[in-house]
Structure formats: C-alpha cells, structure tokens
C-alpha atoms as a PDB file:
ATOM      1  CA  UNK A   1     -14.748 -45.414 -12.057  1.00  0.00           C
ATOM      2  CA  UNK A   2     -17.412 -43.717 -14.057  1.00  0.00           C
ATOM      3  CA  UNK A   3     -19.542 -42.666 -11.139  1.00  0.00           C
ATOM      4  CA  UNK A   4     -16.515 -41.353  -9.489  1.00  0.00           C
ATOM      5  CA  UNK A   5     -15.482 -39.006 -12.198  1.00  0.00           C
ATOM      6  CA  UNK A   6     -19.114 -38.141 -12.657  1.00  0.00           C
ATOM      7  CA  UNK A   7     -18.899 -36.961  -8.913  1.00  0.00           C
ATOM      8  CA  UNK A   8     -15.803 -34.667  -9.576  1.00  0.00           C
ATOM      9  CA  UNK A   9     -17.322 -33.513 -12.561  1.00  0.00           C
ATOM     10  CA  UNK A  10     -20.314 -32.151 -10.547  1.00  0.00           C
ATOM     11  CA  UNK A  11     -17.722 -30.555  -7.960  1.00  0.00           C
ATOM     12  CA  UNK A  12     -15.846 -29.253 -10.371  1.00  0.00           C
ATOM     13  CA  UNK A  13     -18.999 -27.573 -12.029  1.00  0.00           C
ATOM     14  CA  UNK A  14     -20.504 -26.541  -8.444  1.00  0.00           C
ATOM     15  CA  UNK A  15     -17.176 -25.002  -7.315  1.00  0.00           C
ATOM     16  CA  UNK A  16     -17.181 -22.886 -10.752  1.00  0.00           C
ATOM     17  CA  UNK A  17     -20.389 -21.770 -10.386  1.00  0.00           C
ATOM     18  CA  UNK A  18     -20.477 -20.883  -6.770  1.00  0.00           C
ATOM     19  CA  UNK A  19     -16.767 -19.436  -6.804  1.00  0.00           C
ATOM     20  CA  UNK A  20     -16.871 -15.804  -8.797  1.00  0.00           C
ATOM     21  CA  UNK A  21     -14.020 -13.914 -10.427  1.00  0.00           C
ATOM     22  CA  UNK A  22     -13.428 -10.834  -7.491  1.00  0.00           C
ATOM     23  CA  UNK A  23     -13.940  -7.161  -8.642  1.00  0.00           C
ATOM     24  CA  UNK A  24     -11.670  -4.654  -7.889  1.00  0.00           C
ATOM     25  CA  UNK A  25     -12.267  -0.757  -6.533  1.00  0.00           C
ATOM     26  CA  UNK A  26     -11.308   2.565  -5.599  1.00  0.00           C
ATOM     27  CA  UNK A  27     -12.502   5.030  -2.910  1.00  0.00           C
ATOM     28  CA  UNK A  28     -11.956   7.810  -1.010  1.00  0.00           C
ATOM     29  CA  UNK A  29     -13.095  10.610   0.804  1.00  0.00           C
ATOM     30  CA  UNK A  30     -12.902  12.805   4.510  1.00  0.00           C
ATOM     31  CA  UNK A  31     -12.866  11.648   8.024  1.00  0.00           C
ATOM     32  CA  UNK A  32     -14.099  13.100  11.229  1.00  0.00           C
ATOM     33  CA  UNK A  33     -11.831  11.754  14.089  1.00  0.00           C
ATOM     34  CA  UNK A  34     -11.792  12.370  17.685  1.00  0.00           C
ATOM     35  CA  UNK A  35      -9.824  10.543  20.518  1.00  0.00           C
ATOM     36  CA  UNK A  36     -11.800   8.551  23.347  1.00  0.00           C
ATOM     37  CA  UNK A  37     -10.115   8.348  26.692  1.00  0.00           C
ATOM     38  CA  UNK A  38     -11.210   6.592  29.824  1.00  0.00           C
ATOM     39  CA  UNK A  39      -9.507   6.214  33.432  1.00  0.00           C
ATOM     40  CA  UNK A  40     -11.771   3.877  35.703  1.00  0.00           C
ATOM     41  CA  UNK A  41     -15.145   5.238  35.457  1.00  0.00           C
ATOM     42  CA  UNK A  42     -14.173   8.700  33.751  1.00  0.00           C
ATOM     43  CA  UNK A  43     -14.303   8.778  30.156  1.00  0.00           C
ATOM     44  CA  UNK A  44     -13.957  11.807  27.939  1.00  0.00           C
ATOM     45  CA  UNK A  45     -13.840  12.670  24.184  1.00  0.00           C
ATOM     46  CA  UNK A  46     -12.044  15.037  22.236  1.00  0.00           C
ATOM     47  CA  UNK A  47     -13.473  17.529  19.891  1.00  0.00           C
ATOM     48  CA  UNK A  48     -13.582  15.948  15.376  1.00  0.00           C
ATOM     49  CA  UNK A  49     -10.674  17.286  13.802  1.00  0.00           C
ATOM     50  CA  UNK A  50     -10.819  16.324   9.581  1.00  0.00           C
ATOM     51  CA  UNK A  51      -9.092  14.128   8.021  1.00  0.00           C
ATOM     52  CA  UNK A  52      -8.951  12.176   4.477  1.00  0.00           C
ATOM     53  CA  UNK A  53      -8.793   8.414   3.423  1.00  0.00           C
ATOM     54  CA  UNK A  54      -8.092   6.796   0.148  1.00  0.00           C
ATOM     55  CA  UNK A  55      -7.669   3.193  -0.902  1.00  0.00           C
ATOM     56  CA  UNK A  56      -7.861   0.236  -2.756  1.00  0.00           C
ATOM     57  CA  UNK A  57     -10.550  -3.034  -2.470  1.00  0.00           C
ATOM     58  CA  UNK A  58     -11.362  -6.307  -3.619  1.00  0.00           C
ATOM     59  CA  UNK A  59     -14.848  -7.688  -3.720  1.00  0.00           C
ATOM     60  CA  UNK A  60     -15.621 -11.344  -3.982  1.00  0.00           C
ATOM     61  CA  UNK A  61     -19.322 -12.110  -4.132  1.00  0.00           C
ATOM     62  CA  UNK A  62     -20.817 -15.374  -3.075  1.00  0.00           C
ATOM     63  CA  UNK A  63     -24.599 -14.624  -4.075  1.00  0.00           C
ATOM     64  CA  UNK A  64     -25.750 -10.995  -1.864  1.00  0.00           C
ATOM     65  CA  UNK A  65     -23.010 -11.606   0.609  1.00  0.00           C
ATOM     66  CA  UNK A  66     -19.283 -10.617  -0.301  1.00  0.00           C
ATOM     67  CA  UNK A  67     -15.861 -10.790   1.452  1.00  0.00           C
ATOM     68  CA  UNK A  68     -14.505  -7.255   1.473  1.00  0.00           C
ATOM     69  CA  UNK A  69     -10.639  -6.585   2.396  1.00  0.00           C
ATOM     70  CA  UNK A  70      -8.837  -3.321   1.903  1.00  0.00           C
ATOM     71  CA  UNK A  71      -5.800  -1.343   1.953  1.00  0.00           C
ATOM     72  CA  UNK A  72      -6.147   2.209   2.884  1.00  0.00           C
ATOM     73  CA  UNK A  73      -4.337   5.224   3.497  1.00  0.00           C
ATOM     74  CA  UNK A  74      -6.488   7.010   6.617  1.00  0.00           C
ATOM     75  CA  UNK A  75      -5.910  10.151   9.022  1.00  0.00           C
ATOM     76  CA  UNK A  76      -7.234  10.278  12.625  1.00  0.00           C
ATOM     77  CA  UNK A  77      -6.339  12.025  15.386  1.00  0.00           C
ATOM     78  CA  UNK A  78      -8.636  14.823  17.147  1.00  0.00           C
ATOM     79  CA  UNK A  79      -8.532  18.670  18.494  1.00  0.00           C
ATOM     80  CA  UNK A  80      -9.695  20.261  21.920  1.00  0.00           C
ATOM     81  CA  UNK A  81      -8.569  22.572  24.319  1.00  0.00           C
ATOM     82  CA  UNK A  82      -5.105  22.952  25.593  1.00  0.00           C
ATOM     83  CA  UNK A  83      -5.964  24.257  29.313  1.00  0.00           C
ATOM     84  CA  UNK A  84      -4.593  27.539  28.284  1.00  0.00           C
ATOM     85  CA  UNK A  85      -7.057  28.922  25.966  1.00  0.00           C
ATOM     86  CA  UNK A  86      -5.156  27.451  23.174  1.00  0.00           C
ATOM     87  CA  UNK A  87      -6.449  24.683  20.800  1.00  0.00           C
ATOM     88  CA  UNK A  88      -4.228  21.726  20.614  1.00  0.00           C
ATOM     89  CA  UNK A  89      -4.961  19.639  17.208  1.00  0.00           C
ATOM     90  CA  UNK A  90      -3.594  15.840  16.817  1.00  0.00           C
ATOM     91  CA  UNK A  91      -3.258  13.780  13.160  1.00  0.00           C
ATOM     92  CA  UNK A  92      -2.086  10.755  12.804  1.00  0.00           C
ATOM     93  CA  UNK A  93      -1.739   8.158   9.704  1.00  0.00           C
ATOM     94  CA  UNK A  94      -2.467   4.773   9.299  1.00  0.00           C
ATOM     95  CA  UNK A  95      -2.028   2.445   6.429  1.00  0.00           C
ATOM     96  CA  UNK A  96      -4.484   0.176   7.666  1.00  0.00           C
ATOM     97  CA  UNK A  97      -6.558  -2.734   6.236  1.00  0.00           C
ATOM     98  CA  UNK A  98      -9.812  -4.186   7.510  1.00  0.00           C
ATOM     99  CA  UNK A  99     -11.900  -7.156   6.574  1.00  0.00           C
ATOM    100  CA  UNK A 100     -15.475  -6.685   6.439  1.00  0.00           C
ATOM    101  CA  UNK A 101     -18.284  -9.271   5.300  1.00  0.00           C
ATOM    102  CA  UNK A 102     -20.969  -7.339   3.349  1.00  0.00           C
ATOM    103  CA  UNK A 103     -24.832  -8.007   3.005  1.00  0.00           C
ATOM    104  CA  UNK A 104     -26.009  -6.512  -0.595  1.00  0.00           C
ATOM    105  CA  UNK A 105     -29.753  -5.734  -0.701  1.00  0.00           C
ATOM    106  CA  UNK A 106     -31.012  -5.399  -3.927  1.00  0.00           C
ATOM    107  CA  UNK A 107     -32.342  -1.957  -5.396  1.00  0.00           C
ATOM    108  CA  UNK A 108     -33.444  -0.781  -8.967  1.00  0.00           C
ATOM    109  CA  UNK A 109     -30.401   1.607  -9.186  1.00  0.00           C
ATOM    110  CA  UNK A 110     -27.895  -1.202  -8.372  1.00  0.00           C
ATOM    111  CA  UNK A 111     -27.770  -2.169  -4.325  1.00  0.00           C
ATOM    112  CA  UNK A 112     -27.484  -0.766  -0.833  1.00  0.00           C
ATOM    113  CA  UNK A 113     -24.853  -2.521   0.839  1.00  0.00           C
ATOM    114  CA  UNK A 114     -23.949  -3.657   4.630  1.00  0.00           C
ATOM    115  CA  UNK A 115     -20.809  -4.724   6.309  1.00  0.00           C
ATOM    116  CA  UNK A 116     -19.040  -4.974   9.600  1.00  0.00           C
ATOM    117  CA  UNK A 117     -15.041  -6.887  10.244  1.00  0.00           C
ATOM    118  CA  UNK A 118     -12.021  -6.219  12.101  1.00  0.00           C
ATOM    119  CA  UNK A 119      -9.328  -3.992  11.026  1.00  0.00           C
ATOM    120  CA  UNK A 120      -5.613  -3.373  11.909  1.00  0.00           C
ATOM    121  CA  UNK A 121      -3.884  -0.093  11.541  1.00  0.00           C
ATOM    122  CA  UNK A 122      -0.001   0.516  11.023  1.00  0.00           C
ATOM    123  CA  UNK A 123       1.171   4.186  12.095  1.00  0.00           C
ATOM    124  CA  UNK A 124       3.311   5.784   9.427  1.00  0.00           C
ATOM    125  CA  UNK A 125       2.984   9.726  10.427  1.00  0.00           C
ATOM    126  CA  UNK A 126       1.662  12.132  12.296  1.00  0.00           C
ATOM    127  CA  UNK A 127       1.981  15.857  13.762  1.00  0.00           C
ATOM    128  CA  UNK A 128       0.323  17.343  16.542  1.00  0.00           C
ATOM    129  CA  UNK A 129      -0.200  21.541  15.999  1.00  0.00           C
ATOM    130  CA  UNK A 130      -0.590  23.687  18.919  1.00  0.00           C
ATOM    131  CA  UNK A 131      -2.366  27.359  18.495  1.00  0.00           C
ATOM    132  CA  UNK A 132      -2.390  29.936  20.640  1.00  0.00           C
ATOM    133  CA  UNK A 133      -2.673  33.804  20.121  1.00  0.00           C
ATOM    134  CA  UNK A 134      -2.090  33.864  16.794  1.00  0.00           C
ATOM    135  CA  UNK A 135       0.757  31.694  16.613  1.00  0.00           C
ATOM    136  CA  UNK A 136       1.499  27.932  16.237  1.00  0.00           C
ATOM    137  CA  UNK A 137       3.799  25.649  16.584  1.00  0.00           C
ATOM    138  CA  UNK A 138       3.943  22.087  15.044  1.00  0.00           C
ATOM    139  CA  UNK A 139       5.638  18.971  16.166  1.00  0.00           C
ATOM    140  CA  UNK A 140       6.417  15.394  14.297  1.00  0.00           C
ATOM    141  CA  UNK A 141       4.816  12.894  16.423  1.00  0.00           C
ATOM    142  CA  UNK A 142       6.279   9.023  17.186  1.00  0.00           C
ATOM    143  CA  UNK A 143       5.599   5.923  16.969  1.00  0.00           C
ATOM    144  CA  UNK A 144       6.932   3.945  19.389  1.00  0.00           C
ATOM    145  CA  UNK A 145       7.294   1.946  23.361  1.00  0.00           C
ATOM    146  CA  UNK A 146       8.151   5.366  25.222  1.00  0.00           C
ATOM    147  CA  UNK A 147       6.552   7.220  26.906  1.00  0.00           C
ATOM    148  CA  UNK A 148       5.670  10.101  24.718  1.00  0.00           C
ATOM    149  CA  UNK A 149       5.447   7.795  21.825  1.00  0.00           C
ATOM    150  CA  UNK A 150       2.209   6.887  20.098  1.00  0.00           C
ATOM    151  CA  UNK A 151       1.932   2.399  19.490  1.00  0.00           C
ATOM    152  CA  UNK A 152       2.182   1.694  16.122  1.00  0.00           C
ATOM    153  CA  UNK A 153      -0.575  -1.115  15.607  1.00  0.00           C
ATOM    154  CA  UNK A 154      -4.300  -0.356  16.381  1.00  0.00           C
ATOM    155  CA  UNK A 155      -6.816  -2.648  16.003  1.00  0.00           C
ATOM    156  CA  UNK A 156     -10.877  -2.410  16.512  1.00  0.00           C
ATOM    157  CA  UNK A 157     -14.421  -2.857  14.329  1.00  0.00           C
ATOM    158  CA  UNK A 158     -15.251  -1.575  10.873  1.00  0.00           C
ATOM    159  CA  UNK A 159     -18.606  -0.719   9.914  1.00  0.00           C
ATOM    160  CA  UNK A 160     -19.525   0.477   6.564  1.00  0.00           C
ATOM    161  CA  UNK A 161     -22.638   1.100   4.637  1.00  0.00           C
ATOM    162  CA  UNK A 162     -23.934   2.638   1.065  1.00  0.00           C
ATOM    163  CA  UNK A 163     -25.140   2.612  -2.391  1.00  0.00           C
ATOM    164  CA  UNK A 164     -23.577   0.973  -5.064  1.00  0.00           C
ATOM    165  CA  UNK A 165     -25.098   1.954  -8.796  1.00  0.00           C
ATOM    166  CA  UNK A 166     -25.139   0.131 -11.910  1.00  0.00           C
ATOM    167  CA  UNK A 167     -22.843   2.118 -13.177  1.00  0.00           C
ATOM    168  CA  UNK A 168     -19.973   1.105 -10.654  1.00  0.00           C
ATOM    169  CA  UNK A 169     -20.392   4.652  -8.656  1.00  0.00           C
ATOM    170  CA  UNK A 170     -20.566   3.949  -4.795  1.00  0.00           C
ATOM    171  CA  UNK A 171     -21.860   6.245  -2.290  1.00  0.00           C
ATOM    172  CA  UNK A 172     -20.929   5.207   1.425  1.00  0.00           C
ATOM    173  CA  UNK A 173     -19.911   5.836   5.279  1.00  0.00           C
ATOM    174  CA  UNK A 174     -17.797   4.075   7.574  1.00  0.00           C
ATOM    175  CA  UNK A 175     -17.494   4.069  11.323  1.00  0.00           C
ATOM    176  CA  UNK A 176     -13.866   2.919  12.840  1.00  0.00           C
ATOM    177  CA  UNK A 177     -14.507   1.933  16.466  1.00  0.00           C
ATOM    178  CA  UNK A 178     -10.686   1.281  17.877  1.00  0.00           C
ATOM    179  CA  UNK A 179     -10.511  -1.215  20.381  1.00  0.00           C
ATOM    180  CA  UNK A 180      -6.833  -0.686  21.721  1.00  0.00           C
ATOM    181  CA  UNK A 181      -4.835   1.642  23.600  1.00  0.00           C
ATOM    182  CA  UNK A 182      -3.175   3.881  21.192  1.00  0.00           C
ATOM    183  CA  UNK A 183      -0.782   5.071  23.998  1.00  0.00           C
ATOM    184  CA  UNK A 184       1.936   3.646  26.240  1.00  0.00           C
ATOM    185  CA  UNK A 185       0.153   5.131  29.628  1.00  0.00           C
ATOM    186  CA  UNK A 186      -1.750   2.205  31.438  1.00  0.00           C
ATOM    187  CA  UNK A 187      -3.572   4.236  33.655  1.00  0.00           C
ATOM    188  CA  UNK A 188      -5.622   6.414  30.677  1.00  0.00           C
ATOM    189  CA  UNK A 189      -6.782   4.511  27.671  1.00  0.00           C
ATOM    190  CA  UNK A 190      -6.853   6.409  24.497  1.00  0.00           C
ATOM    191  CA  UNK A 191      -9.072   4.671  21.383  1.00  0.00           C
ATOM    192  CA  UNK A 192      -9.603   6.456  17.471  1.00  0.00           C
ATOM    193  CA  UNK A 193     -13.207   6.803  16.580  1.00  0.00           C
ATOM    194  CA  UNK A 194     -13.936   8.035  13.403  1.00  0.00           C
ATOM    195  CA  UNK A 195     -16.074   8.486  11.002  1.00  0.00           C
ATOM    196  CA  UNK A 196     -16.017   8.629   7.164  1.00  0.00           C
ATOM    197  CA  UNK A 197     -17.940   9.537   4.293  1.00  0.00           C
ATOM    198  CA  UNK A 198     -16.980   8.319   0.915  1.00  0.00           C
ATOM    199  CA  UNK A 199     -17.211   7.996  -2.752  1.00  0.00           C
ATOM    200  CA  UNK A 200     -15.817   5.241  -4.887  1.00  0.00           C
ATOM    201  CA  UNK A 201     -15.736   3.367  -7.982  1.00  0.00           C
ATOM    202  CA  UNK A 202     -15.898  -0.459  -8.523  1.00  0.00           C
ATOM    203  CA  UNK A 203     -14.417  -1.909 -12.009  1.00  0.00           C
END
C-alpha cells in the first residue's frame, strides 16, 4: 500500500511539473491574399488585394515546443483584371481557427518561434467591388451550395513564424495555404493563399 501511493505521488508530482499553466495572447495585423485557380493542367493566380486579421490565442508550453490554437477574425479574397479594362477586387471573411504546434528556439531577447497545423475557416462576409472608368459598383457576396455562392468552410495548412521578446511583444508572419475548393464549380478549383504579417502581445 505504501509503495503504491508512493507511485501516485511521483505521478502526481511528474504530471505537475511537466503540465504548465497556458498563456494567453493577442495579435493582429494585414494580409496579402490572392485566389489560386486550376482546371487540369492550367493553373492561374490572381493579383494580392489587402486585407486585416485580428485574434485571440492560447499557448501551452511543454518545454520549447507548445500547442498553439486560435480564434481569428481574417480577410482574403484577391483583385485582377475584369477582361474589360476594369479591375475586379474580391474580400471575403473568415472567423477561422487553426492549430499549430510551435518549436521555440531560444534567443537573448526572448525566442524565435516555429509552427505549422491545420486550420478551418467559417465565411461570415464578403463583397466583391468592380471598377471601371471612374466608377464602381459593389456587391454583397454569399455563402452558400449555388452556383454563384461562395462554400462556407475552408480548410488547408498554417504556417507561422517570429520573435517573441521578454517583454511579451511578438513580431511574426503567417502563410495560409487553403487546401479546398472555395467554390461550387467542379471543373475550376479556387484555393485562398495568403499571407500575413503581424504584431502581438502575450500576457
């Protein structure tokens, strides 16, 4: 009996120490988004348009590597031209929230940090704005199963990287690499790419 609650003492102790209370964070910044489109061997990319992104995320460390999961607010889309010498710009919103597993490197300032995860992306709102002599016109876009509609859900591969101070400042980029057909056409398959640059606070 005493051997066995000497064992769950030492589990007790070695859960304690390895498990760590998770910090919390803030961060936002602008994105540069573009649409990728394919059709058999033809692929094609539209031009960045800008965007923002803003959120919330937990950290829990378990010695340099840490479990990362957010919730953010984030614009993508992309511009190009419409055919007719006019520019057509697309933005759409996600609340979206990936899951990244991060490699901190130590540095005398604090850390550089590594990470990579999946992410899934609800569509909340979006407008497409269509300029041409002077003049535009702007139009609500939807989420939806029709044909014109946009799918609510994408899904892909976060990548993110940056500094993280002593002080609880963070400096940092992300990449979003979608990995699903934003649209309900099967024969052209439209992914979001963008990419972010950040700043942030951790508490």
């Amino acid at each position: 009996m005493k051997k066995l609650l000497l064992i769950l003492c030492c589990s007790f102790a070695a859960s304690a120490a390895f498990a760590q209370i998770p910090s919390f964070g803030i961060r936002g910044g602008v994105n540069f988004a573009k649409l990728s489109a394919s059709s058999g061997n033809l692929t094609a990319s539209t031009n960045s348009t800008t965007t923002f992104a803003a959120g919330l995320f937990a950290d829990f460390k378990f010695g340099n590597v840490s479990l990362q999961p957010a919730l953010n607010y984030t614009g993508k889309g992309g511009e190009g031209d419409d055919g007719e010498g006019g520019l057509v710009k697309i933005k759409t919103y996600y609340v979206q929230v990936p899951v990244n597993v991060v490699y901190h490197i130590p540095a005398v300032f604090g850390h550089v940090y590594l990470g990579a995860g999946p992410y899934v992306g609800v569509g909340v709102s979006g407008k497409t704005k269509a300029v041409s002599g002077g003049s535009s016109v702007s139009e609500d876009i939807t989420f939806g199963d029709g044909e014109n509609d946009i799918k609510r859900t994408d899904f892909g591969l976060d990548g993110i990287a940056g500094l993280e101070f002593n002080n609880g400042f963070i400096l940092g980029v992300n990449y979003d690499l979608g990995l699903s057909n934003i649209t309900n056409t099967s024969s052209i398959s439209t992914k979001n790419r963008v990419f972010g640059i950040s700043v942030g606070y951790k508490f």
